[in-house]
N, C-alpha and C. Protein backbone atom coordinates (compact mmCIF):
# COMPACT_ATOMS: atom_id res chain seq x y z
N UNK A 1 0.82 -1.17 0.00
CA UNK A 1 0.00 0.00 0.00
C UNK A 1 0.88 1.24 0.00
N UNK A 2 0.34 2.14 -0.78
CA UNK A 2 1.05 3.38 -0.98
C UNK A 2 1.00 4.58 -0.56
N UNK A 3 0.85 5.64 0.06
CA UNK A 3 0.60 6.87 0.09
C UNK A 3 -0.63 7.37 -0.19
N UNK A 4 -0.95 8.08 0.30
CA UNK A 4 -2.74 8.68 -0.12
C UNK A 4 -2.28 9.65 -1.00
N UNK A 5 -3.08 9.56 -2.28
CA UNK A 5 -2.52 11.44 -2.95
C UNK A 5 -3.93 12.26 -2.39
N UNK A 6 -3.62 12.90 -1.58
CA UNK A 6 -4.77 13.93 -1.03
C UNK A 6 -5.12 14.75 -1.91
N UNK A 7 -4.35 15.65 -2.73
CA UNK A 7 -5.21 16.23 -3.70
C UNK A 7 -5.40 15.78 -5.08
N UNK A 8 -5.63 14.60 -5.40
CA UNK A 8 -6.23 13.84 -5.97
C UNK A 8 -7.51 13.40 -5.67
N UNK A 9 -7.91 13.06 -4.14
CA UNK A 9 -9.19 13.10 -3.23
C UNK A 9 -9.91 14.25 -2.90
N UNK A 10 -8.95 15.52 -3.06
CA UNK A 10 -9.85 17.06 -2.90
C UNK A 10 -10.81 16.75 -4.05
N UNK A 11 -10.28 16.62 -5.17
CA UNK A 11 -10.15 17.02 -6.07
C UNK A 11 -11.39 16.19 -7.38
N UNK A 12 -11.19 14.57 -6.58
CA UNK A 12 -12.40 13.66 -7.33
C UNK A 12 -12.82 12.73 -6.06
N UNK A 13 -14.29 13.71 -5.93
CA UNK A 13 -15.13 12.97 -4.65
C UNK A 13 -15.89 12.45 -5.65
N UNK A 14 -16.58 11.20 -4.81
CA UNK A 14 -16.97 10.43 -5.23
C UNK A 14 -18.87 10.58 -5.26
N UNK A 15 -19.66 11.13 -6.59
CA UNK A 15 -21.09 11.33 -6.29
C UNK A 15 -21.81 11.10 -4.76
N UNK A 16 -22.70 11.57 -4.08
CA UNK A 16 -23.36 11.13 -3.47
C UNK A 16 -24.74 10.43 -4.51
N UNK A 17 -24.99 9.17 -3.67
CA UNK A 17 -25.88 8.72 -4.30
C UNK A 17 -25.71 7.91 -5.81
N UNK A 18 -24.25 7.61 -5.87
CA UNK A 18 -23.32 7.55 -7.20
C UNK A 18 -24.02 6.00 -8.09
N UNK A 19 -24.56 6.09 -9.15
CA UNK A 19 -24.75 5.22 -9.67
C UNK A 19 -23.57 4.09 -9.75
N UNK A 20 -23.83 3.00 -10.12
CA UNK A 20 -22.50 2.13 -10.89
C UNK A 20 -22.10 2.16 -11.58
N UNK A 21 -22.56 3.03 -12.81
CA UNK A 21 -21.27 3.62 -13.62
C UNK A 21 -20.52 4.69 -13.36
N UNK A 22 -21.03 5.56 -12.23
CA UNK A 22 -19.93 6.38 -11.57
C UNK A 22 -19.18 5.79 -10.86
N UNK A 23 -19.33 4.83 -10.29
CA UNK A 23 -18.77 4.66 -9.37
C UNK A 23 -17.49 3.49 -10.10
N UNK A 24 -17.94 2.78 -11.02
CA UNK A 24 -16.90 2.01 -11.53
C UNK A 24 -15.97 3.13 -12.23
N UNK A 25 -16.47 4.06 -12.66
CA UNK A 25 -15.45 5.36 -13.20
C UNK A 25 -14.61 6.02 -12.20
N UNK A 26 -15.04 5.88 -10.88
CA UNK A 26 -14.48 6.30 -10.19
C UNK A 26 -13.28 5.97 -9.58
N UNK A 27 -14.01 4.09 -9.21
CA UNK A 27 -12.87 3.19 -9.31
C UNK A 27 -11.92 2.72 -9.73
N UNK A 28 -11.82 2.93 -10.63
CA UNK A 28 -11.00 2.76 -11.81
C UNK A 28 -10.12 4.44 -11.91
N UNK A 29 -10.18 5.66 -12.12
CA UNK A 29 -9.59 6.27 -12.09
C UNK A 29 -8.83 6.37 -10.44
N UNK A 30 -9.17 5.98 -9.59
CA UNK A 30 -8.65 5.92 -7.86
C UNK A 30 -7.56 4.85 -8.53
N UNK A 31 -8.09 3.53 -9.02
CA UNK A 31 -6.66 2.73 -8.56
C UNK A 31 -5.52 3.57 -9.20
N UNK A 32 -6.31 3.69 -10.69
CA UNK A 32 -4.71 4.83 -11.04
C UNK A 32 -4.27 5.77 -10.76
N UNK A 33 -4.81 6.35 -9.71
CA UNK A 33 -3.99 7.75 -9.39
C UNK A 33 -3.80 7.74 -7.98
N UNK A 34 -4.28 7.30 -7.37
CA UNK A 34 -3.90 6.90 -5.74
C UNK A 34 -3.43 5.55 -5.14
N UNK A 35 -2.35 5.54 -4.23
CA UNK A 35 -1.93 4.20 -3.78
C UNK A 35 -2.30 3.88 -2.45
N UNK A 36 -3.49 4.20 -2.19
CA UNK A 36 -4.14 4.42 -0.86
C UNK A 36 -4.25 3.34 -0.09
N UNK A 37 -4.77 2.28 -1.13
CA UNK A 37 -5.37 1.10 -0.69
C UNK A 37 -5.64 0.49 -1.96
N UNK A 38 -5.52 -1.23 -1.72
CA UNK A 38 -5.80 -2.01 -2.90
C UNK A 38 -7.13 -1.97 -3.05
N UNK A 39 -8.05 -1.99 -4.19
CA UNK A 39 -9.05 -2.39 -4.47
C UNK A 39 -10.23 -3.52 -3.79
N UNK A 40 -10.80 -3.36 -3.21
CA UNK A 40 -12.27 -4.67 -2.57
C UNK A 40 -12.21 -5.23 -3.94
N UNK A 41 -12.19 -7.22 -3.46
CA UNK A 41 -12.47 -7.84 -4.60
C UNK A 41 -13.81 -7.19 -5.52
N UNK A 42 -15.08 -6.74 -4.68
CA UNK A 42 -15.99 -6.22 -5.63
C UNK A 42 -15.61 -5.11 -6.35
N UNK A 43 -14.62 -3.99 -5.76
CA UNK A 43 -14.29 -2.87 -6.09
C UNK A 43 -13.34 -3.36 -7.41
N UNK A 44 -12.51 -4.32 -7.69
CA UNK A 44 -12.11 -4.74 -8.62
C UNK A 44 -12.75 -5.48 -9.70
N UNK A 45 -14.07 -6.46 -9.51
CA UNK A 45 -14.30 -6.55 -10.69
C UNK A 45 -15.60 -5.62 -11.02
N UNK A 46 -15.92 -4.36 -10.11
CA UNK A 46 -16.22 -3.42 -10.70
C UNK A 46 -15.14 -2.63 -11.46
N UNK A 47 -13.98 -2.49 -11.84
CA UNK A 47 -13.34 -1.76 -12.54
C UNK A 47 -13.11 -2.53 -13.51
N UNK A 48 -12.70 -4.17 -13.35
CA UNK A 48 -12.80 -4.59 -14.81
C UNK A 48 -14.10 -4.95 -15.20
N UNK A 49 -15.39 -4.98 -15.16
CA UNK A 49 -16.30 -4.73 -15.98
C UNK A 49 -16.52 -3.35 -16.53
N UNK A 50 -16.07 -2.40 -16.04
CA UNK A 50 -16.14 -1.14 -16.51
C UNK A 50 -15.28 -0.87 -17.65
N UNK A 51 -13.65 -1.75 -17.61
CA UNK A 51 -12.22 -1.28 -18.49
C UNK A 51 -13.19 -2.21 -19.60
N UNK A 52 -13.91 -3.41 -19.92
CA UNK A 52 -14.27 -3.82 -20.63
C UNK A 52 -14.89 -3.54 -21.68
N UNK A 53 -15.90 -2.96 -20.84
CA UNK A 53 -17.14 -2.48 -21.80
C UNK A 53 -16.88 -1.20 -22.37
N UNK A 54 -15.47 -0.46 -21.68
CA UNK A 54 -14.95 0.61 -22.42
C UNK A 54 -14.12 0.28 -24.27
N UNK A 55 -13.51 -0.91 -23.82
CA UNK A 55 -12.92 -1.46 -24.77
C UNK A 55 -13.46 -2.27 -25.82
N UNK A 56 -15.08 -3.06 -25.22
CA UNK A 56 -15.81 -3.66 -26.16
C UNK A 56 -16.63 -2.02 -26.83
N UNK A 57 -16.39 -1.05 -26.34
CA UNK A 57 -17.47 -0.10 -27.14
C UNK A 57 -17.02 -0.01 -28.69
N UNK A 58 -17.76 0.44 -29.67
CA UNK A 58 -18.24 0.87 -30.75
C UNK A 58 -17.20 2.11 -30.86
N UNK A 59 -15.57 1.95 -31.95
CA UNK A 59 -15.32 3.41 -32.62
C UNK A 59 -16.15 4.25 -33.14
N UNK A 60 -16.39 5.41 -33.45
CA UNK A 60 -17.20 6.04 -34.57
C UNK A 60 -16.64 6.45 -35.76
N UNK A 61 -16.34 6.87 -36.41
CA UNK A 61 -15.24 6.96 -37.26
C UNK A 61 -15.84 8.63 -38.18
N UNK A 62 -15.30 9.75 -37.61
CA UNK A 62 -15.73 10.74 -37.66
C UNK A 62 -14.97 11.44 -39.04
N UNK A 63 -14.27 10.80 -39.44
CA UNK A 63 -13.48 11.08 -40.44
C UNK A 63 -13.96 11.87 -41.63
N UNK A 64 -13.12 13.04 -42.38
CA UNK A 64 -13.55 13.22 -43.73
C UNK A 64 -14.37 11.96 -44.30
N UNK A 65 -13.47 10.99 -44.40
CA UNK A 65 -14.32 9.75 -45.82
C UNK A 65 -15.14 9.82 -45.35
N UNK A 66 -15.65 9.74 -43.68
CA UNK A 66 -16.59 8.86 -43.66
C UNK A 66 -17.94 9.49 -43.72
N UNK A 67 -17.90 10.83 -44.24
CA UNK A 67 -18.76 11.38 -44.70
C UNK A 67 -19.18 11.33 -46.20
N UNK A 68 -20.55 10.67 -46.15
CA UNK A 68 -20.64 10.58 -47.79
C UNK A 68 -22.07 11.20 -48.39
């Protein structure tokens, strides 16, 4: 366990009332920026269902071509 970054915690509180996709957003940006504490097994595979479904999402492809 690492160090708390305190103003990292000023800085991203966590919703009151925080849905689960805030809160897996949340989780997930905490493990990476604070070494506070390891992750709750739930708190972890709330972040990898979250890194997932970020990665299973849909590119858009905003491109010149792809205007026709």
């Amino acid at each position: 366990m690492g160090a708390m970054n305190k103003e990292w915690h000023a800085a991203h509180r966590m919703p009151h009332n925080a849905t689960r996709a805030q809160r897996a957003e949340w989780h997930s940006a905490h493990a990476e920026a604070c070494g506070c504490r390891t992750p709750s097994a739930s708190e972890a595979q709330l972040i990898a269902d979250h890194r997932a479904q970020i990665l299973a999402a849909p590119v858009l492809d905003n491109g010149p071509e792809a205007v026709q």
